[in-house]
C-alpha atoms as a PDB file:
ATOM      1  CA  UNK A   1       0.000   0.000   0.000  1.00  0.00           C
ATOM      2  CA  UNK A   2       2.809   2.563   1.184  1.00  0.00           C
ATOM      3  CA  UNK A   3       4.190   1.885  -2.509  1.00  0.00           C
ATOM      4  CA  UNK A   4       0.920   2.921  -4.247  1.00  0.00           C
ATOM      5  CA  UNK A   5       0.824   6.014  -1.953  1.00  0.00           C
ATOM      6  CA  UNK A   6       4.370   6.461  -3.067  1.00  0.00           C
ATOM      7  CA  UNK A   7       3.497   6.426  -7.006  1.00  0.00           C
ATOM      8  CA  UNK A   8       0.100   8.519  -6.870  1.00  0.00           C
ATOM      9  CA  UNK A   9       2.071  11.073  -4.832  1.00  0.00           C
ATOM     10  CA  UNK A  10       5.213  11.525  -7.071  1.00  0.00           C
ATOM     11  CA  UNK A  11       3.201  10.069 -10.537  1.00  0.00           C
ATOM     12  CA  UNK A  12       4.162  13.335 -12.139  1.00  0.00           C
ATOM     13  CA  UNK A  13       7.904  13.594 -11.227  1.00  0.00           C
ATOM     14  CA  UNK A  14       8.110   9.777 -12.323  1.00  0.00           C
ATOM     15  CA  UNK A  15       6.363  10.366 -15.411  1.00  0.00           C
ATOM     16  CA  UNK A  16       8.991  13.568 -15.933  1.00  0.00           C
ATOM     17  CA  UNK A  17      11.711  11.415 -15.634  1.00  0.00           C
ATOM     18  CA  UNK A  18      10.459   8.182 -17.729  1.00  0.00           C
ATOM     19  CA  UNK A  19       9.687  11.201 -20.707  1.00  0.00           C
ATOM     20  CA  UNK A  20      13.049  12.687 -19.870  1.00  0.00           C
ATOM     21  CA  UNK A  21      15.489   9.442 -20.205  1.00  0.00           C
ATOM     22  CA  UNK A  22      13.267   8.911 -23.335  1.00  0.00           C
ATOM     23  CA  UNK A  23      14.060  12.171 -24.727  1.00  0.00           C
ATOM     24  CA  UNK A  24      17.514  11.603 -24.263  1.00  0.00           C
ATOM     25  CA  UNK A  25      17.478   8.377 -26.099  1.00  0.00           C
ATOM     26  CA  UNK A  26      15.595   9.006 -28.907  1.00  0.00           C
ATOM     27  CA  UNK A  27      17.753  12.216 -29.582  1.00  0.00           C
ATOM     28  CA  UNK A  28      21.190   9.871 -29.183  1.00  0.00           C
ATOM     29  CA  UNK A  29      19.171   7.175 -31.308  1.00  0.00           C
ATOM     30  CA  UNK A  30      18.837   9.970 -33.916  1.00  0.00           C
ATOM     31  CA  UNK A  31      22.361  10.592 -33.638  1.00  0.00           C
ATOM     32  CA  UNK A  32      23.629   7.409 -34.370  1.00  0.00           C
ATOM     33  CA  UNK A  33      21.523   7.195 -37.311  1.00  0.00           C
ATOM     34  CA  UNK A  34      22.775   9.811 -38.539  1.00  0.00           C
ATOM     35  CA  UNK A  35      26.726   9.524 -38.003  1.00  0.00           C
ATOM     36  CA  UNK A  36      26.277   5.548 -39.790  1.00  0.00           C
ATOM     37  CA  UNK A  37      24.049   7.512 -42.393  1.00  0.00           C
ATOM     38  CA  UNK A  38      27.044   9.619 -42.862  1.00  0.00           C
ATOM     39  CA  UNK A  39      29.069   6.702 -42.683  1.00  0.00           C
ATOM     40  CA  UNK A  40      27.540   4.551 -45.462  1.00  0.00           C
ATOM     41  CA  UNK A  41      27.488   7.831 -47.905  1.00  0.00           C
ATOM     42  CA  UNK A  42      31.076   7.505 -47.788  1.00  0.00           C
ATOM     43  CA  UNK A  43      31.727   4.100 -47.768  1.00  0.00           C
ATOM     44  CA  UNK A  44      28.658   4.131 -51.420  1.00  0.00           C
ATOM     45  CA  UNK A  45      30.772   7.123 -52.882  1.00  0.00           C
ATOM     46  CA  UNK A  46      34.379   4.949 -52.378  1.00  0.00           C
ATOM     47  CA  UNK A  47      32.255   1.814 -53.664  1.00  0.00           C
ATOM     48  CA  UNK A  48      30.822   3.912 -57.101  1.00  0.00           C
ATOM     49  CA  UNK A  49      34.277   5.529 -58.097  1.00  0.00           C
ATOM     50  CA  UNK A  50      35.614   1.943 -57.666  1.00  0.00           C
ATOM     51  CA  UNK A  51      33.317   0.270 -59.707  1.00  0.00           C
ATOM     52  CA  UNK A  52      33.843   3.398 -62.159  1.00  0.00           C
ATOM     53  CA  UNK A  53      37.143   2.702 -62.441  1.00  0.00           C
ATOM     54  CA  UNK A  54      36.864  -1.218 -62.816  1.00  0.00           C
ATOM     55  CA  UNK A  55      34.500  -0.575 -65.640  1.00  0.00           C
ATOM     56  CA  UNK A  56      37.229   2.025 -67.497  1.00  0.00           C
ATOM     57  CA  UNK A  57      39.699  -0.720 -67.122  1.00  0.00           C
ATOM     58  CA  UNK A  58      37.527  -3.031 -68.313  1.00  0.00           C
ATOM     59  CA  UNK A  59      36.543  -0.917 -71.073  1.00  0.00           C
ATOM     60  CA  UNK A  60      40.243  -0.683 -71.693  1.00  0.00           C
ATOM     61  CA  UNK A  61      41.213  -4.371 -71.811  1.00  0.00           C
ATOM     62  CA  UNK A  62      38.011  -5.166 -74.746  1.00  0.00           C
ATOM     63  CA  UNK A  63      39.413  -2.347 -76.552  1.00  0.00           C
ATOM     64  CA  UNK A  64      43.305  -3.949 -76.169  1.00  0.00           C
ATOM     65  CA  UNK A  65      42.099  -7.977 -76.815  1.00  0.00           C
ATOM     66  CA  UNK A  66      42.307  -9.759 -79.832  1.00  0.00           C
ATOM     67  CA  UNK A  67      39.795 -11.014 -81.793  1.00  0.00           C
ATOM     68  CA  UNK A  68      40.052 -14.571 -83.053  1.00  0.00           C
ATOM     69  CA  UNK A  69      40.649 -13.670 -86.756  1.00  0.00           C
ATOM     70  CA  UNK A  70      43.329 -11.379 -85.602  1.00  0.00           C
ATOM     71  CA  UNK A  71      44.632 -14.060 -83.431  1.00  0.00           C
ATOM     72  CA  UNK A  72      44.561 -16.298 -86.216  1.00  0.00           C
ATOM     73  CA  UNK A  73      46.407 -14.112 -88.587  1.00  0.00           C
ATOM     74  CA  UNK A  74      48.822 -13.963 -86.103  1.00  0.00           C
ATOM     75  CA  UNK A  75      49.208 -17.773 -85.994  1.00  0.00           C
ATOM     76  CA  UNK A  76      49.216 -17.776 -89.348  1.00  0.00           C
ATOM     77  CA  UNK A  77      51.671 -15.372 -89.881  1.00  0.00           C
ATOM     78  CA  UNK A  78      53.940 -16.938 -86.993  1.00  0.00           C
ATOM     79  CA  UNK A  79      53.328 -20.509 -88.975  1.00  0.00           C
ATOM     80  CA  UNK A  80      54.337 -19.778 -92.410  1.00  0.00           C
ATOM     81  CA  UNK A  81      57.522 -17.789 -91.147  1.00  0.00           C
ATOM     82  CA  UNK A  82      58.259 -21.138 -89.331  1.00  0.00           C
ATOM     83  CA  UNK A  83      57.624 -22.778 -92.461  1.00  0.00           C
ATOM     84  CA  UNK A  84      60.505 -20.434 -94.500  1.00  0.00           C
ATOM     85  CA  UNK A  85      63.018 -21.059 -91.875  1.00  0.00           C
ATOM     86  CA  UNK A  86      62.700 -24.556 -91.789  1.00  0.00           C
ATOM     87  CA  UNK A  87      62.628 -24.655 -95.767  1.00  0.00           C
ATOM     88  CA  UNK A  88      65.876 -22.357 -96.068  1.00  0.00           C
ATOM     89  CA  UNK A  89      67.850 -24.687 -93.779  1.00  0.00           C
ATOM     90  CA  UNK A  90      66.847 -27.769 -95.042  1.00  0.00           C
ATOM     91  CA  UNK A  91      68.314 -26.146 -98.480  1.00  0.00           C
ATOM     92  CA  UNK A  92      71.531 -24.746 -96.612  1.00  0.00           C
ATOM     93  CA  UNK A  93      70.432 -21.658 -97.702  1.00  0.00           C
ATOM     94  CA  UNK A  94      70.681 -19.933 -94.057  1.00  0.00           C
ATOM     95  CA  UNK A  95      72.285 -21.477 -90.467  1.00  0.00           C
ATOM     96  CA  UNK A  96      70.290 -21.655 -87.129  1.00  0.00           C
ATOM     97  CA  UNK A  97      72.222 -18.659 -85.600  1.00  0.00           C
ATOM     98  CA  UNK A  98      71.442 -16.789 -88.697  1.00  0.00           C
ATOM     99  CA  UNK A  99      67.712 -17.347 -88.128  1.00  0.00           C
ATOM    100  CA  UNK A 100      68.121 -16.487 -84.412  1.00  0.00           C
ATOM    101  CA  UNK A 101      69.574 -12.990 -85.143  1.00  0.00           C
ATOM    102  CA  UNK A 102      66.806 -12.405 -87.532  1.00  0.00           C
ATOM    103  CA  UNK A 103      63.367 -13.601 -85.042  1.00  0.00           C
ATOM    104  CA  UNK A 104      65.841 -11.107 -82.231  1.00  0.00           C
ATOM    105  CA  UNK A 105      66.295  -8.257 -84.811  1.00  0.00           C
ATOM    106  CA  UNK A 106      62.308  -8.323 -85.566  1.00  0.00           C
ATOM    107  CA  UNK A 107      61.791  -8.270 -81.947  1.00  0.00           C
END
């Protein structure tokens, strides 16, 4: 009973205090949101100029890649200058250090 006395007696300063520590919290809850809000901004501006980047380097490396008919040119090419060495020095026409110097020269 003395307790029921107590609360009907001082209701309004416990009622003060309950809307007082819940003042307080919801203005540190607001806060926090706001200092991760702040947070994540940075952390999704970092994240867009790296993607940004990735995609101009990726932009970069299908410009630089071959195609296949390129790439097969290429073989080609690499395959019938293969074919002219060997020829010449089965005919004696050129030695193997000869051919060296040349493939070092056109490097």
């Amino acid at each position: 009973m003395k307790i029921i006395e107590i609360l009907k007696t001082h209701s309004w300063k416990i009622l003060a205090v309950i809307f007082f520590v819940g003042f307080l919290s919801k203005g540190c809850t607001n806060n926090k949101i706001a200092k991760i809000n702040k947070n994540l901004e940075l952390h999704n501006k970092s994240m867009v100029n790296s993607i940004d980047s990735l995609t101009s380097v990726v932009s970069n490396l299908e410009k630089n890649t071959l195609k296949s008919k390129e790439a097969r040119d290429i073989m080609e090419k690499v395959m019938l200058d293969y074919l002219i060495y060997e020829d010449d020095l089965d005919k004696g026409k050129i030695s193997l250090s000869q051919i060296k110097n040349k493939i070092e020269n056109n490097d």
